[in-house]
Protein backbone atom coordinates (compact mmCIF):
# COMPACT_ATOMS: atom_id res chain seq x y z
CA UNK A 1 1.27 10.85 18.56
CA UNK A 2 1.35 8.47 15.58
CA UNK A 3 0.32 4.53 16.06
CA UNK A 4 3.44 3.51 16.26
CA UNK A 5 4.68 6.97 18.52
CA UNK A 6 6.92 8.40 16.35
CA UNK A 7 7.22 11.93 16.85
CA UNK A 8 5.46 14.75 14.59
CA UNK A 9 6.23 18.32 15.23
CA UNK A 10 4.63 21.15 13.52
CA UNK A 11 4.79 21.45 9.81
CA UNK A 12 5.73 24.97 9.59
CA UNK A 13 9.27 23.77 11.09
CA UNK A 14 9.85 22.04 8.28
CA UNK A 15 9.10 25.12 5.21
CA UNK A 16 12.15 26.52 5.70
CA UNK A 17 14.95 24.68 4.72
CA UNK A 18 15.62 22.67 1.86
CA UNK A 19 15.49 19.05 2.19
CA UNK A 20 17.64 16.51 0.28
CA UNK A 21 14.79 13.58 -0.23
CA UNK A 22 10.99 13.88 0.55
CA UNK A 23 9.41 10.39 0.51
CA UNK A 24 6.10 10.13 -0.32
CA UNK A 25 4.48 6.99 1.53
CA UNK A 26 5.24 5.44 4.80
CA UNK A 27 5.16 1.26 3.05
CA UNK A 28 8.08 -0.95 3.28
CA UNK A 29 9.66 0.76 0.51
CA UNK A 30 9.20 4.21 1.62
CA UNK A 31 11.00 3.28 5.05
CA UNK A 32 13.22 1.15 3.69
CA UNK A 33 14.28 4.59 1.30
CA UNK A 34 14.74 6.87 4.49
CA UNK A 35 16.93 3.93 5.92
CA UNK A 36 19.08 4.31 3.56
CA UNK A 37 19.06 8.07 2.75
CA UNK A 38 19.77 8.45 6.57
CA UNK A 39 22.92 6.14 6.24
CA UNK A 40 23.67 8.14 3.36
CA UNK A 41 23.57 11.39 5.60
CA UNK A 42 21.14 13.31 3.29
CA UNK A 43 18.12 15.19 5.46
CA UNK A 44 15.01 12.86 4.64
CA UNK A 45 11.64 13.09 5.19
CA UNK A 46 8.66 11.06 5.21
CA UNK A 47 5.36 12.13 3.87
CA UNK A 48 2.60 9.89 4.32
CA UNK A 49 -0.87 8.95 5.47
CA UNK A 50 -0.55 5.90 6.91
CA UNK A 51 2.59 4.46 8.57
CA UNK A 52 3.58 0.71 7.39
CA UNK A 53 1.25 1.59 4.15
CA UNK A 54 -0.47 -1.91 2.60
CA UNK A 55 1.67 -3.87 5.96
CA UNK A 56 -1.07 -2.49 7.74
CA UNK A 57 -3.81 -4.66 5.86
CA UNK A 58 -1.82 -7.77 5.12
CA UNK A 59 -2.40 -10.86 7.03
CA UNK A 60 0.26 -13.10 7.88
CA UNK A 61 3.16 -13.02 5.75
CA UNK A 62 5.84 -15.86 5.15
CA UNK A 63 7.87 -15.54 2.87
CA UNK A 64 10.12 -12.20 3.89
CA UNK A 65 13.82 -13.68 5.43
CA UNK A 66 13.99 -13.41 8.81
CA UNK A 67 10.95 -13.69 9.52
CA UNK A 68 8.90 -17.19 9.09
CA UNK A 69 5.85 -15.97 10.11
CA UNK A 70 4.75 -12.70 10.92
CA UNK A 71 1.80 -10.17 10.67
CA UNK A 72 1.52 -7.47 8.60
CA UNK A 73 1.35 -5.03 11.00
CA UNK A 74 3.59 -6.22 13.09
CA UNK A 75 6.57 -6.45 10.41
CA UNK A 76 5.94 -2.35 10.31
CA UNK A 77 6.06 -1.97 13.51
CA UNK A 78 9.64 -3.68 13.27
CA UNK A 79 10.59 -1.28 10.10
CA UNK A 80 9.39 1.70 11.94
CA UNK A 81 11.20 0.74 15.23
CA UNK A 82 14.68 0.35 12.99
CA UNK A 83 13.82 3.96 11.11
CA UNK A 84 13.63 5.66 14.37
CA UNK A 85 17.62 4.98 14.82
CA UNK A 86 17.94 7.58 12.45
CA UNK A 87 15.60 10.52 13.73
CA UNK A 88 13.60 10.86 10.36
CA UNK A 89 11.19 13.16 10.34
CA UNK A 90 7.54 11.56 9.79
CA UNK A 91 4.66 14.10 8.78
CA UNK A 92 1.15 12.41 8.47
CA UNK A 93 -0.69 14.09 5.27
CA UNK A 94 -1.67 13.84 2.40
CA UNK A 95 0.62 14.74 -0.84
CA UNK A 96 -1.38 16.33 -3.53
CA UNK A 97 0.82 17.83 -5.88
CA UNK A 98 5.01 17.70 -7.04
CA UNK A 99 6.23 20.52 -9.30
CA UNK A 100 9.65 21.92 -10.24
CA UNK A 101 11.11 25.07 -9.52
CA UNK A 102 13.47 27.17 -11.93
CA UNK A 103 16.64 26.27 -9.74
CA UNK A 104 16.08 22.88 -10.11
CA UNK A 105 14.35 22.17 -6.25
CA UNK A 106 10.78 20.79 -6.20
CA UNK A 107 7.86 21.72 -4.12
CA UNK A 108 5.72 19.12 -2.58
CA UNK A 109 2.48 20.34 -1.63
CA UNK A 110 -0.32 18.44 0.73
CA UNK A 111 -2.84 18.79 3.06
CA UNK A 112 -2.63 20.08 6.53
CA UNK A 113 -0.74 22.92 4.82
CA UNK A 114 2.11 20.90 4.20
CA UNK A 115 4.63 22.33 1.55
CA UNK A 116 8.18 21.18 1.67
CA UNK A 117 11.59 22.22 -0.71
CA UNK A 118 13.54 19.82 -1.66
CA UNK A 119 16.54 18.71 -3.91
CA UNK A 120 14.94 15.11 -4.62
CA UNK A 121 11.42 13.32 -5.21
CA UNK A 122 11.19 9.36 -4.46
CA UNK A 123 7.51 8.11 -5.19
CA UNK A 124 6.55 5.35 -2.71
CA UNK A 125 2.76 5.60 -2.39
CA UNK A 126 1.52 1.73 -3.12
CA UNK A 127 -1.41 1.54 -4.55
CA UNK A 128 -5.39 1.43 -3.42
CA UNK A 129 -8.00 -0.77 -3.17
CA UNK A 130 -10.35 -1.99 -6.02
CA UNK A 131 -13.70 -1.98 -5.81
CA UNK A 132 -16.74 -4.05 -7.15
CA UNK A 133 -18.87 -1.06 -8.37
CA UNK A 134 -21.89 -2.83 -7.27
CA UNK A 135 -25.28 -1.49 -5.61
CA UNK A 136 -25.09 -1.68 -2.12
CA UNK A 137 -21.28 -1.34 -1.84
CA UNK A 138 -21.17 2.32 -0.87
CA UNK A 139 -23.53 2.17 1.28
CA UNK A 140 -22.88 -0.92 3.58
CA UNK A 141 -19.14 0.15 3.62
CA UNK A 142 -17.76 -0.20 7.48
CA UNK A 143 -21.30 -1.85 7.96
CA UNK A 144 -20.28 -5.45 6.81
CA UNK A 145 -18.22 -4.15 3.51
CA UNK A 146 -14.93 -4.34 4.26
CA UNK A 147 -11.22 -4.25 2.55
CA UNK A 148 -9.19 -5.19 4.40
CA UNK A 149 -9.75 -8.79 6.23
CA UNK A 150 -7.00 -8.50 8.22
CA UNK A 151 -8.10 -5.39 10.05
CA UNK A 152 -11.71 -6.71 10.34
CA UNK A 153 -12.20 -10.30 10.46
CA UNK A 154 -12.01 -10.55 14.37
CA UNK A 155 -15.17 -8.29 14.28
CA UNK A 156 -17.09 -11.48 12.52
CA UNK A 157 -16.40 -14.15 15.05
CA UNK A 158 -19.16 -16.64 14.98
CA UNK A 159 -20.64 -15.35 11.85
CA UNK A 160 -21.44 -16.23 8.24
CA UNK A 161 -18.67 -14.14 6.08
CA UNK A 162 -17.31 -13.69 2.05
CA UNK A 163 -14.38 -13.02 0.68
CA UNK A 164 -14.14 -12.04 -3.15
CA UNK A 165 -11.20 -13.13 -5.35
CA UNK A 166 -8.81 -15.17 -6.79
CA UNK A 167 -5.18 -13.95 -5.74
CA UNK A 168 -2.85 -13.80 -2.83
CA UNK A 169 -5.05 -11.33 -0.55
CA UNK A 170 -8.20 -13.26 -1.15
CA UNK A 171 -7.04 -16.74 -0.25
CA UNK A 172 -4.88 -15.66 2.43
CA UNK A 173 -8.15 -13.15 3.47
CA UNK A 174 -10.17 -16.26 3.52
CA UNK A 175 -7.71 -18.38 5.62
CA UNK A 176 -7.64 -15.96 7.83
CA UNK A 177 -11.20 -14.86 8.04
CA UNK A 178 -11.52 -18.98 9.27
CA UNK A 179 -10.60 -18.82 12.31
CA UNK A 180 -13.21 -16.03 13.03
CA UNK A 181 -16.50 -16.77 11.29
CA UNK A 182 -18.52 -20.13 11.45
CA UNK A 183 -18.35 -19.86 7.38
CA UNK A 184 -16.18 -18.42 4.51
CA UNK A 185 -17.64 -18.40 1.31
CA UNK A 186 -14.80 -18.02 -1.28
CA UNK A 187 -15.86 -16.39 -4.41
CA UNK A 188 -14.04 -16.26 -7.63
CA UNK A 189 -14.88 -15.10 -10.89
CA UNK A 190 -13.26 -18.07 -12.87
CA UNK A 191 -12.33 -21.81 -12.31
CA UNK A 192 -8.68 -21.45 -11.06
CA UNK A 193 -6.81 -18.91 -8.81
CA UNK A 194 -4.00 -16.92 -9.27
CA UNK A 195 -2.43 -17.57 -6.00
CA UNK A 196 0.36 -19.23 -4.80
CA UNK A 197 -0.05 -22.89 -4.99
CA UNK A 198 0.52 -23.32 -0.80
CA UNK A 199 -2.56 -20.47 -0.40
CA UNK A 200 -5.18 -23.24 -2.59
CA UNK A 201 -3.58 -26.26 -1.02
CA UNK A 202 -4.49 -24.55 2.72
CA UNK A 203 -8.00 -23.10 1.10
CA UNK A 204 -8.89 -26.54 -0.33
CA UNK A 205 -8.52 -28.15 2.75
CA UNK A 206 -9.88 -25.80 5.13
CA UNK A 207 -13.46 -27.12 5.97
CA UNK A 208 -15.11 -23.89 7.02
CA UNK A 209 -14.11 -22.61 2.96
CA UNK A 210 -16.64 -23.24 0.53
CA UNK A 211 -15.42 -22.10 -2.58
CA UNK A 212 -18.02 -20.66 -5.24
CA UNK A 213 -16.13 -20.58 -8.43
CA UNK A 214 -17.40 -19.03 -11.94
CA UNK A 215 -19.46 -16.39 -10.11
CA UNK A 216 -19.53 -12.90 -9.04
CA UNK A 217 -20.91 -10.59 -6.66
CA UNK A 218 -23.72 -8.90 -8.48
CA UNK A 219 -25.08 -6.60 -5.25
CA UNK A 220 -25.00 -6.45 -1.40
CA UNK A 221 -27.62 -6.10 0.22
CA UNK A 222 -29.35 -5.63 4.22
CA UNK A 223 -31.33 -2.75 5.95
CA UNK A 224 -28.65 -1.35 8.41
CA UNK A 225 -25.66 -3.83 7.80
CA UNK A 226 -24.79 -6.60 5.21
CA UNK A 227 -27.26 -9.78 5.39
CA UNK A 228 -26.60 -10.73 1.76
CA UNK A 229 -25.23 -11.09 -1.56
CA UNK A 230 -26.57 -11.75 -4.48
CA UNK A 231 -24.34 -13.59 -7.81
CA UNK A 232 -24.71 -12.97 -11.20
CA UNK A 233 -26.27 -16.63 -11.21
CA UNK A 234 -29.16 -15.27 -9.01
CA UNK A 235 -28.21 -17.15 -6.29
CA UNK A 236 -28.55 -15.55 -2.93
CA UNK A 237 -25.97 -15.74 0.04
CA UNK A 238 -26.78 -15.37 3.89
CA UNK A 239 -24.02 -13.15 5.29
CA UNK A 240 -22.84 -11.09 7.87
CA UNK A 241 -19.70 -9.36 5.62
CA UNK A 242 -17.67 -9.36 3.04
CA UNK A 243 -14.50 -8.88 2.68
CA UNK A 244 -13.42 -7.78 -1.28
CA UNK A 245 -9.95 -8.70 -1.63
CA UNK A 246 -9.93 -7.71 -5.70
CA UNK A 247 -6.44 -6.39 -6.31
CA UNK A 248 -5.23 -2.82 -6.43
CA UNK A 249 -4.32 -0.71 -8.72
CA UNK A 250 -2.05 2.90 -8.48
CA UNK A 251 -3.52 6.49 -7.93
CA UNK A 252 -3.12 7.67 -11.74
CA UNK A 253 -4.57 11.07 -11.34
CA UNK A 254 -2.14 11.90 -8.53
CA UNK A 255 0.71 10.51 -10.56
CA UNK A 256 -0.29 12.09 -14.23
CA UNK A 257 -0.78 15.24 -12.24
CA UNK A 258 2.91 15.27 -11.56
CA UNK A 259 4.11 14.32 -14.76
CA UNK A 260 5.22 10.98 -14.32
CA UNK A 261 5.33 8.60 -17.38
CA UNK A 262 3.27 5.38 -16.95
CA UNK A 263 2.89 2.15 -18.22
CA UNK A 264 -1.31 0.92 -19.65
CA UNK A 265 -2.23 0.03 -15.94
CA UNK A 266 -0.99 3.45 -14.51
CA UNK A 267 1.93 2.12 -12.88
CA UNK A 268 5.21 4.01 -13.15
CA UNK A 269 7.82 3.40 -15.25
CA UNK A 270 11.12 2.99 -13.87
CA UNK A 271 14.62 2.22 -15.49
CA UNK A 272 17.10 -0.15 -13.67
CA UNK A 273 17.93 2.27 -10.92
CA UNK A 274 14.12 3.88 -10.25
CA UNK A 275 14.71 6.97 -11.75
CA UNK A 276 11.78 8.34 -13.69
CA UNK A 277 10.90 10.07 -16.94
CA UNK A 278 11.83 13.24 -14.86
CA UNK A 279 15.13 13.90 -13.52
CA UNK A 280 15.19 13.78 -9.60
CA UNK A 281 12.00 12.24 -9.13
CA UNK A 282 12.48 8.25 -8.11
CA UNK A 283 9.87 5.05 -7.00
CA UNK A 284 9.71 2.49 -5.11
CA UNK A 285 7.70 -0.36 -4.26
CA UNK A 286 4.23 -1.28 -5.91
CA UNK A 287 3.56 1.77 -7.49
CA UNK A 288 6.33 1.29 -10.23
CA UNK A 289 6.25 -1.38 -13.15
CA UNK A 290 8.23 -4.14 -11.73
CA UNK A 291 5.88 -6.90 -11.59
CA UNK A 292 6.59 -8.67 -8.38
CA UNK A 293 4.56 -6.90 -5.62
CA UNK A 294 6.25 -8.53 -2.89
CA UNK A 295 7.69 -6.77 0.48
CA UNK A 296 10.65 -8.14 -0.29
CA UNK A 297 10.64 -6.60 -3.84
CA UNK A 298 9.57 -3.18 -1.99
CA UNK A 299 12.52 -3.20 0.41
CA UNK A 300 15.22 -3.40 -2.18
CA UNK A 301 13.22 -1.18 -4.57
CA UNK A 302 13.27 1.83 -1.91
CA UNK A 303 16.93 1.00 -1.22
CA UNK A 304 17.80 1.69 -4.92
CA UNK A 305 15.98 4.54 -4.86
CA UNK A 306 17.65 6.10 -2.38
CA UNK A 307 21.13 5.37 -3.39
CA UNK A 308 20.45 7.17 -6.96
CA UNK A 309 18.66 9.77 -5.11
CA UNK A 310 21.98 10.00 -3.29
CA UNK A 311 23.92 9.90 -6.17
CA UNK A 312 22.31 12.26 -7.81
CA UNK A 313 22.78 14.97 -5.05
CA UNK A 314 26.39 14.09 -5.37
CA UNK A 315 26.55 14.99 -9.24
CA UNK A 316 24.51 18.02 -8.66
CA UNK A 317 26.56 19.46 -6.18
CA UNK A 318 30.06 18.37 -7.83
CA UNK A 319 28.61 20.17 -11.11
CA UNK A 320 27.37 23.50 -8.81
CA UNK A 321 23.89 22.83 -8.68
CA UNK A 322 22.15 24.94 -6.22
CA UNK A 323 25.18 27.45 -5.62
């Protein structure tokens, strides 16, 4: 039984028919996809390795309607709540390859044995975390390293903490991270943040934050767990964790493996209605080009996605396809 108990039967069940959309990812925008593919009647599926996707390491989020505050992983829990009205299938694994058949089906392969037929493609797997690439990271990873300050600041209550970077996550990482640990240190590469405006108006005037601006994180270091940092100034910081909140950025290889055209960052170019370079493959959500990487932007993105995946079923079939 999955976190939020959806049902998962066998995969073997599932090889022998054909289905009519396979969603790779379980984000906002791949369950806001196999919403609407269910309302359009076509036999979806979900293929994923983590249901609610990047919801599941967002702190609080204010900003989708609705809603005026409310947790990342608790906004999943309310998506995947609504998708099981429609009895859509959910596998948990991992998608590792997409190819085309003769007769115009693909074959999604993944692990666990999966391997599924079906008529259309739509490409909703977010993106992953970046890393510093600095000594010490590896190995103090779950041991004070973390990436995701939602999941993990309650662990630091009382203690001395960082958080690395200049964006949304970071300052809202931070913020968060504050009502936990005794001390945030806030540590940005350059003078000014990319954030919204309200995220540096609540960091500025949060006491526990001290920002360190115009530095980076050079190593981590401590015998068993984190007990410091060191910045490229030579400075050294006393902490229990740290929390690197330094953007993300798609899974290229998996997506030049299938073909997919991309844009210089190795995001996925989409036209107006999130088709891709190849016919019957769509995307959603952060892993395409559109710039905003918002839930909101997610939700309708998946949505499209699933009404040309729809209507591109219909044309098929009008014009014979698969007879």
């Amino acid at each position: 039984m999955s976190k939020f108990r959806l049902r998962q039967e066998k995969l073997d069940k599932y090889k022998a028919k054909t289905w009519d959309v396979v969603i790779i990812g379980g984000g906002a925008a791949g369950i806001a996809a196999a919403i609407y593919s269910a309302r359009y009647m076509l036999d979806t599926i979900i293929v994923t390795e983590t249901e609610g996707g990047t919801l599941l390491e967002a702190a609080e989020i204010e900003n989708y309607p609705g809603f005026p505050s409310i947790m990342g992983p608790k906004l999943a829990t309310r998506f995947y709540e609504h998708l099981r009205k429609y009895n859509v299938s959910v596998i948990r694994a991992r998608v590792t390859d997409v190819s085309k058949t003769n007769n115009g089906l693909f074959i999604v392969k993944g692990t666990r044995g999966l391997e599924l037929k079906t008529k259309t493609v739509i490409v909703a797997v977010g993106t992953v975390r970046r890393k510093l690439g600095v000594p010490g990271e590896e190995e103090l990873h779950g041991r004070g390293v973390s990436y995701c300050t939602v999941c993990d600041a309650p662990i630091f209550k009382g203690k001395i903490v960082a958080v690395v970077g200049g964006g949304d996550s970071a300052l809202q990482g931070a913020l968060l991270a504050s009502k936990y640990a005794v001390k945030v240190y806030l540590i940005h590469r350059r003078s000014t943040f990319r954030a919204q405006p309200i995220y540096v108006k609540q960091v500025k005037e949060n006491p526990k934050i001290e920002l360190v601006l115009n530095e980076t994180v050079v190593e981590i270091g401590g015998k068993d767990k984190v007990e410091w940092i060191k910045l490229k100034s030579g400075k050294i910081l006393r902490v229990d964790g740290i929390f690197i909140e330094i953007g993300e950025e798609p899974p290229k290889e998996f997506l030049k493996r299938i073909g997919l055209e991309l844009d210089e960052k190795g995001f996925i170019k989409v036209r107006e209605d999130m088709s891709t370079n190849i016919p019957g493959i769509f995307a959603a959500g952060d892993v395409t080009n559109i710039p905003l990487k918002q839930v909101v932007t997610a939700v309708y993105t998946g949505a499209r996605a699933a009404t040309s995946a729809y209507e591109y079923i219909s044309k098929a079939k009008y014009s014979g396809w698969g007879a």
